[in-house]
PDB file of N, CA and C in Angstrom:
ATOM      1  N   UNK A   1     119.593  74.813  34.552  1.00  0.00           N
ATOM      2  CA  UNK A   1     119.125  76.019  35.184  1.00  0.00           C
ATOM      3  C   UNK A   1     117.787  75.718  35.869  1.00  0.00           C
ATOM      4  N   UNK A   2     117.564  76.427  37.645  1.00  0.00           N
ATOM      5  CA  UNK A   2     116.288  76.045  37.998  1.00  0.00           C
ATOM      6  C   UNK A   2     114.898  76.868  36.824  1.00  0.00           C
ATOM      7  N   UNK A   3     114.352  76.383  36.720  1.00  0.00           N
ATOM      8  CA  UNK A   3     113.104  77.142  36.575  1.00  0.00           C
ATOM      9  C   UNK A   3     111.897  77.292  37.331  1.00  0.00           C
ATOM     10  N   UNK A   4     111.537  76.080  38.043  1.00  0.00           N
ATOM     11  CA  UNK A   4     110.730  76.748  39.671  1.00  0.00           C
ATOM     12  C   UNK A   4     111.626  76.028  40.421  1.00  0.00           C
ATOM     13  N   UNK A   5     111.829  77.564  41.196  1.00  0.00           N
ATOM     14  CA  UNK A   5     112.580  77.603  42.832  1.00  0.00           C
ATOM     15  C   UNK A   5     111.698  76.836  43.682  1.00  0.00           C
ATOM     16  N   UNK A   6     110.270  76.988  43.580  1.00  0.00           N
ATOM     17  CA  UNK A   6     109.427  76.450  44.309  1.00  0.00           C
ATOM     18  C   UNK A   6     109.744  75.134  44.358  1.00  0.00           C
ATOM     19  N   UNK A   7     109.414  74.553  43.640  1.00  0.00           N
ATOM     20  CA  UNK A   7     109.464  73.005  43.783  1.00  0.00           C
ATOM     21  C   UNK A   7     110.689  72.431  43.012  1.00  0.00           C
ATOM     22  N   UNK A   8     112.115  72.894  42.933  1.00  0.00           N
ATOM     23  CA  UNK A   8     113.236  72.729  42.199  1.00  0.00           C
ATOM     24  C   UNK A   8     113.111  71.839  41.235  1.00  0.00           C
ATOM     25  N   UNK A   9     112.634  72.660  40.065  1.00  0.00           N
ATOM     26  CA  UNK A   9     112.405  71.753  38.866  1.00  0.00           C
ATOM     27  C   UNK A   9     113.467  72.185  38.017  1.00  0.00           C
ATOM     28  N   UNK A  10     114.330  71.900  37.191  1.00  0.00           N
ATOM     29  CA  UNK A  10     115.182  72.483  36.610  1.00  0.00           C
ATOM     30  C   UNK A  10     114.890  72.409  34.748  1.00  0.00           C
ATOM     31  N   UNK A  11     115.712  72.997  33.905  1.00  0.00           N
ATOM     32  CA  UNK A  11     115.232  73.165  32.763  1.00  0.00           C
ATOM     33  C   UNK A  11     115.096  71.188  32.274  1.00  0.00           C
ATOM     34  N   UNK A  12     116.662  70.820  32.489  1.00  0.00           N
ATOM     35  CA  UNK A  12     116.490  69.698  32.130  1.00  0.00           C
ATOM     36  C   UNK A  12     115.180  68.526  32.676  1.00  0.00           C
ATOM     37  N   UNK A  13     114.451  68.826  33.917  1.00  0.00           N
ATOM     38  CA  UNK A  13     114.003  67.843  34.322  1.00  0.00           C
ATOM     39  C   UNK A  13     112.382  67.754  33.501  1.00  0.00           C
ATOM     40  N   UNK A  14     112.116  69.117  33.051  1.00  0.00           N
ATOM     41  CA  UNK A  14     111.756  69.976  32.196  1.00  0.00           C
ATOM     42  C   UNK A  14     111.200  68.901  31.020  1.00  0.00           C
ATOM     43  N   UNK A  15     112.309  69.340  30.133  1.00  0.00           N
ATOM     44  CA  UNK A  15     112.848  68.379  29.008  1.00  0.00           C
ATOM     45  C   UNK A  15     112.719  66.713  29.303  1.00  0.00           C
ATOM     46  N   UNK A  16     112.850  66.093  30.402  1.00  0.00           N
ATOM     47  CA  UNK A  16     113.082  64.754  30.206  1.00  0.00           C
ATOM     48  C   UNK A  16     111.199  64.802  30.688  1.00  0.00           C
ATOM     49  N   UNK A  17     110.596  65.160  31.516  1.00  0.00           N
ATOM     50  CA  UNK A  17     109.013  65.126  31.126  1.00  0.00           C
ATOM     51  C   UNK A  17     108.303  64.933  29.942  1.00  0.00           C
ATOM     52  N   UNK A  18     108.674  65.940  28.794  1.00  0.00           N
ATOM     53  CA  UNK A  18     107.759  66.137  27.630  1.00  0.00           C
ATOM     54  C   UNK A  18     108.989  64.816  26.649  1.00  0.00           C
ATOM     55  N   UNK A  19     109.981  64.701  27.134  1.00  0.00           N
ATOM     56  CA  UNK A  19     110.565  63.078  26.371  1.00  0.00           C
ATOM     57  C   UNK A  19     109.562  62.285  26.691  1.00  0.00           C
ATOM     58  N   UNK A  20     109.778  62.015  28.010  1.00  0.00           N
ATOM     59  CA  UNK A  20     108.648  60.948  28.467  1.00  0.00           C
ATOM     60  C   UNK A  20     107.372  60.948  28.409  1.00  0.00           C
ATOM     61  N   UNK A  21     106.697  62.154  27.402  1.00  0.00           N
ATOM     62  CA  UNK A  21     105.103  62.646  26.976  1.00  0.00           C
ATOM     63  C   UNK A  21     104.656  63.390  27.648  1.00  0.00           C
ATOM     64  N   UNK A  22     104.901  64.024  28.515  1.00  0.00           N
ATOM     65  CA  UNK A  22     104.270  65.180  28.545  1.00  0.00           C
ATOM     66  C   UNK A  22     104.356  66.309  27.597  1.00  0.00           C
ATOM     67  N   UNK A  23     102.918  66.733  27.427  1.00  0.00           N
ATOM     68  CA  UNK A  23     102.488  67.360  25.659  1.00  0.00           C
ATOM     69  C   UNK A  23     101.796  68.571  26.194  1.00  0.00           C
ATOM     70  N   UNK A  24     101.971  69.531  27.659  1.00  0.00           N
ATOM     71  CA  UNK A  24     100.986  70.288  27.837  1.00  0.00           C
ATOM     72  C   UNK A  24     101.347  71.194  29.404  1.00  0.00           C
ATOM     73  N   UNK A  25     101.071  72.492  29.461  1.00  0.00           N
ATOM     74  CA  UNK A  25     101.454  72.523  30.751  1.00  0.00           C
ATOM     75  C   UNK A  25     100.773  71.943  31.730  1.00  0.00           C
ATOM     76  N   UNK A  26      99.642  71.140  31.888  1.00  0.00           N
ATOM     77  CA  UNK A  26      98.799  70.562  32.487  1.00  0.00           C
ATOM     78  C   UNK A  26      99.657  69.322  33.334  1.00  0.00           C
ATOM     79  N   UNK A  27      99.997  68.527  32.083  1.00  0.00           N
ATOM     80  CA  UNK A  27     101.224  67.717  32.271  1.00  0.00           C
ATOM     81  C   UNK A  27     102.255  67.833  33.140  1.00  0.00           C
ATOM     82  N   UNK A  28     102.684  69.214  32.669  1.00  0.00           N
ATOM     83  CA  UNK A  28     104.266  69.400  33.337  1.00  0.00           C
ATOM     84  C   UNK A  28     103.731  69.860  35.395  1.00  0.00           C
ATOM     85  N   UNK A  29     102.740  69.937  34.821  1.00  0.00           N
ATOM     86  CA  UNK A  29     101.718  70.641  36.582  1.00  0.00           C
ATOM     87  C   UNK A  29     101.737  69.349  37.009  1.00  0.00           C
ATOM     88  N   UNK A  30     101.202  68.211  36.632  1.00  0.00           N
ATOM     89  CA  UNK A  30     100.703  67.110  37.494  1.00  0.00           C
ATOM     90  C   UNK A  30     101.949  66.533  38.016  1.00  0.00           C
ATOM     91  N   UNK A  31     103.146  66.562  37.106  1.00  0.00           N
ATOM     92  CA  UNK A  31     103.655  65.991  37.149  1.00  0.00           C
ATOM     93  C   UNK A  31     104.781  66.310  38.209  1.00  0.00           C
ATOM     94  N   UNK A  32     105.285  67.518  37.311  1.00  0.00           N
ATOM     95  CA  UNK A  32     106.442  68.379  38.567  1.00  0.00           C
ATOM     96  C   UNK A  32     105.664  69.004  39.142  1.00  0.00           C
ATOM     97  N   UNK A  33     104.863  69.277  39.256  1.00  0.00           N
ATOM     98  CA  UNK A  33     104.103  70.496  40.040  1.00  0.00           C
ATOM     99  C   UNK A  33     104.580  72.369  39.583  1.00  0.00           C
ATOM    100  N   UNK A  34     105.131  72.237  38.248  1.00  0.00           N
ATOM    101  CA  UNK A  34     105.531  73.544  37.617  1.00  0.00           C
ATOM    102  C   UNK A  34     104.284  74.331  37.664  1.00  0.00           C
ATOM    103  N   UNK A  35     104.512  75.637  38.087  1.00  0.00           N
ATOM    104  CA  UNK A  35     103.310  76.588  38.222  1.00  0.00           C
ATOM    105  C   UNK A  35     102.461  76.234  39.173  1.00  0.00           C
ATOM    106  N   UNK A  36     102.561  75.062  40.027  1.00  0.00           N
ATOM    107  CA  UNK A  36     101.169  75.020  40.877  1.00  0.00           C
ATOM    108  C   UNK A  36     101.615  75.945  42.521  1.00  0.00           C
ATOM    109  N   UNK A  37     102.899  76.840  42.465  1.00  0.00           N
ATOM    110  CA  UNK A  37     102.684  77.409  43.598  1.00  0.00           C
ATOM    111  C   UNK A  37     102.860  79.074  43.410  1.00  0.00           C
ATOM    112  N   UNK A  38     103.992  79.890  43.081  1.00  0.00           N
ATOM    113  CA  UNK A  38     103.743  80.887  43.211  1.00  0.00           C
ATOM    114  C   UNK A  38     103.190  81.452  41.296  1.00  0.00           C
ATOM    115  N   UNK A  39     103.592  80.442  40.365  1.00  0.00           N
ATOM    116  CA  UNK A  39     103.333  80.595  39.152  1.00  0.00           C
ATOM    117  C   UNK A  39     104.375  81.652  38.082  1.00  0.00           C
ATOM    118  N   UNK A  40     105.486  81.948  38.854  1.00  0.00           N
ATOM    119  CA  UNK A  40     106.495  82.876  38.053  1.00  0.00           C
ATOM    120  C   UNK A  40     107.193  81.658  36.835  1.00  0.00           C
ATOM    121  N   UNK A  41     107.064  80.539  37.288  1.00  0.00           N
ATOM    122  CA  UNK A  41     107.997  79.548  35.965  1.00  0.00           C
ATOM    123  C   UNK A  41     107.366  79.374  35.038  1.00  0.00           C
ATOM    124  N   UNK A  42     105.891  79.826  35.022  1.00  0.00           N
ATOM    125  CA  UNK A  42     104.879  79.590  34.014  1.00  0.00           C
ATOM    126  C   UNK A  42     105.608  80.147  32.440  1.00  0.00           C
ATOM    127  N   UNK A  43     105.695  81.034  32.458  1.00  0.00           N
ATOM    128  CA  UNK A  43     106.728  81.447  31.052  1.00  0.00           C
ATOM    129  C   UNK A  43     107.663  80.695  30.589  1.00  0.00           C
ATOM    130  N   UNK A  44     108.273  80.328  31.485  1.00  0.00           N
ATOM    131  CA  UNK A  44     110.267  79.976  30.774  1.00  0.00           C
ATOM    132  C   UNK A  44     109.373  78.827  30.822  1.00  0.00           C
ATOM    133  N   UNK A  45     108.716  77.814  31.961  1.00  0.00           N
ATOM    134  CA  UNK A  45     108.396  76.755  30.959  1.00  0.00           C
ATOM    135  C   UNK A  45     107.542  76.256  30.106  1.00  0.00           C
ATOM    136  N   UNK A  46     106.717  77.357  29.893  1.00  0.00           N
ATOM    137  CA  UNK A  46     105.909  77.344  28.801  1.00  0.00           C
ATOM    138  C   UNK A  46     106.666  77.259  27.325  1.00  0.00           C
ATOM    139  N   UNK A  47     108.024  78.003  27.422  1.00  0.00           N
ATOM    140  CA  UNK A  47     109.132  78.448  26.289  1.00  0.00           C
ATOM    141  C   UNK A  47     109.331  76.833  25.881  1.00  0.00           C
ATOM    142  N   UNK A  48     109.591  76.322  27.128  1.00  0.00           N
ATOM    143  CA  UNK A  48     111.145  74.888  26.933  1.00  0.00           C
ATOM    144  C   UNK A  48     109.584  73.735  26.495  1.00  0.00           C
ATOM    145  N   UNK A  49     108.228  74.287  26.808  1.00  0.00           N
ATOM    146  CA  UNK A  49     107.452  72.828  26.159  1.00  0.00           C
ATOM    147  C   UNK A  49     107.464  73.257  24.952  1.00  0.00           C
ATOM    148  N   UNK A  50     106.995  74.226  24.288  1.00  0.00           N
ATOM    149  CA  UNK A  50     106.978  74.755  23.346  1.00  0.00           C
ATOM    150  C   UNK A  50     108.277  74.367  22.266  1.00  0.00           C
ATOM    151  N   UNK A  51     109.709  74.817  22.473  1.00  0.00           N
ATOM    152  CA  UNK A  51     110.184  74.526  21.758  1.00  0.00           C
ATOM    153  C   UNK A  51     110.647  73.146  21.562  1.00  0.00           C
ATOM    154  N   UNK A  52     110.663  72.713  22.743  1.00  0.00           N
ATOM    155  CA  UNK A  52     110.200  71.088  22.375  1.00  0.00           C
ATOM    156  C   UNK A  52     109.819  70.283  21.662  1.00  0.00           C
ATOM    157  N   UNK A  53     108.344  70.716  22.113  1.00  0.00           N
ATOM    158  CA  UNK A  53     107.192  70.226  20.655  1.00  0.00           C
ATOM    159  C   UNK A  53     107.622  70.471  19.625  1.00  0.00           C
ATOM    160  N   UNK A  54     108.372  71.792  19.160  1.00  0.00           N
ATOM    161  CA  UNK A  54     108.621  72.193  17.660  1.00  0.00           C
ATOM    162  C   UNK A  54     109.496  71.006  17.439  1.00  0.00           C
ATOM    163  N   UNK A  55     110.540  70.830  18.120  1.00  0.00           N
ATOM    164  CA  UNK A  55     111.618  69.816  18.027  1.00  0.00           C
ATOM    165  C   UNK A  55     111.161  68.333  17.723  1.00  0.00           C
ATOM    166  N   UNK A  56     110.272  68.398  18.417  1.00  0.00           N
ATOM    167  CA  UNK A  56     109.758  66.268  18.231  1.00  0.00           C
ATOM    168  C   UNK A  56     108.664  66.749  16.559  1.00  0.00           C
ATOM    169  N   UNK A  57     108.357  67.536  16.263  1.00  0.00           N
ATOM    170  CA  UNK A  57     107.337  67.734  15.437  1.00  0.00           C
ATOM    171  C   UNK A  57     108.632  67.971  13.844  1.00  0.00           C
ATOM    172  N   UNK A  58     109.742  68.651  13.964  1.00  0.00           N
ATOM    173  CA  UNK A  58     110.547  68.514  12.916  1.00  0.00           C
ATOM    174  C   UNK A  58     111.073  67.031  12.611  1.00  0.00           C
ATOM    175  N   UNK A  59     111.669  66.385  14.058  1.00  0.00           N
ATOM    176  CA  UNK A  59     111.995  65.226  13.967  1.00  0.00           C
ATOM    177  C   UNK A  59     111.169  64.352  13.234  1.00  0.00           C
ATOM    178  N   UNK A  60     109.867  64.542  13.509  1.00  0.00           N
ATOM    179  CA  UNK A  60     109.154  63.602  12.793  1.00  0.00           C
ATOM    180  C   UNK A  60     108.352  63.828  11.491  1.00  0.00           C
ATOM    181  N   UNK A  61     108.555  65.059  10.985  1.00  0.00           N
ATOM    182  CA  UNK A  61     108.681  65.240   9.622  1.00  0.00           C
ATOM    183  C   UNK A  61     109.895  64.721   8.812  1.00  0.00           C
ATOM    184  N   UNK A  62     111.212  65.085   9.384  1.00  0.00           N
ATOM    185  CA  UNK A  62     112.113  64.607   8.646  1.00  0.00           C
ATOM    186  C   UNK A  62     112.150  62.818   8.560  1.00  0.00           C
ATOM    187  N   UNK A  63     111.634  62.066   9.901  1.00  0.00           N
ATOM    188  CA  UNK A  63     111.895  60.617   9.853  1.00  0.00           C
ATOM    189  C   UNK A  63     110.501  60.112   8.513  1.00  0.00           C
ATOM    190  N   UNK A  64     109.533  61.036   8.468  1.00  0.00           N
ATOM    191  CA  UNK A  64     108.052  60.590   7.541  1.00  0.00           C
ATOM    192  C   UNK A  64     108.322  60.951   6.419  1.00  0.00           C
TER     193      UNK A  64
END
């Protein structure tokens, strides 16, 4: 699913960012440029870093 129309970033491309470390929306800005134009994707991908993080942060309780 897109999440910025602006710069066609989609959920997955999203997801393979914060794989590859991005830890921040700062990140996901430099990188895709999410939120740096009209700023409506700021939410949904604020959601998908977020639950993310929860995700790499269980993973690595259960591997410790």
């Amino acid at each position: 699913m897109y999440i910025c129309l602006c710069h066609g970033v989609s959920d997955k491309k999203i997801e393979q960012a914060i794989d590859d470390g991005a830890r921040s929306m700062r990140d996901l800005s430099s990188e895709l440029k999410v939120g740096s134009q009209c700023g409506k994707c700021c939410n949904c991908a604020k959601k998908i870093l977020n639950q993310k993080l929860i995700d790499i942060v269980d993973v690595t309780d259960e591997v410790a």
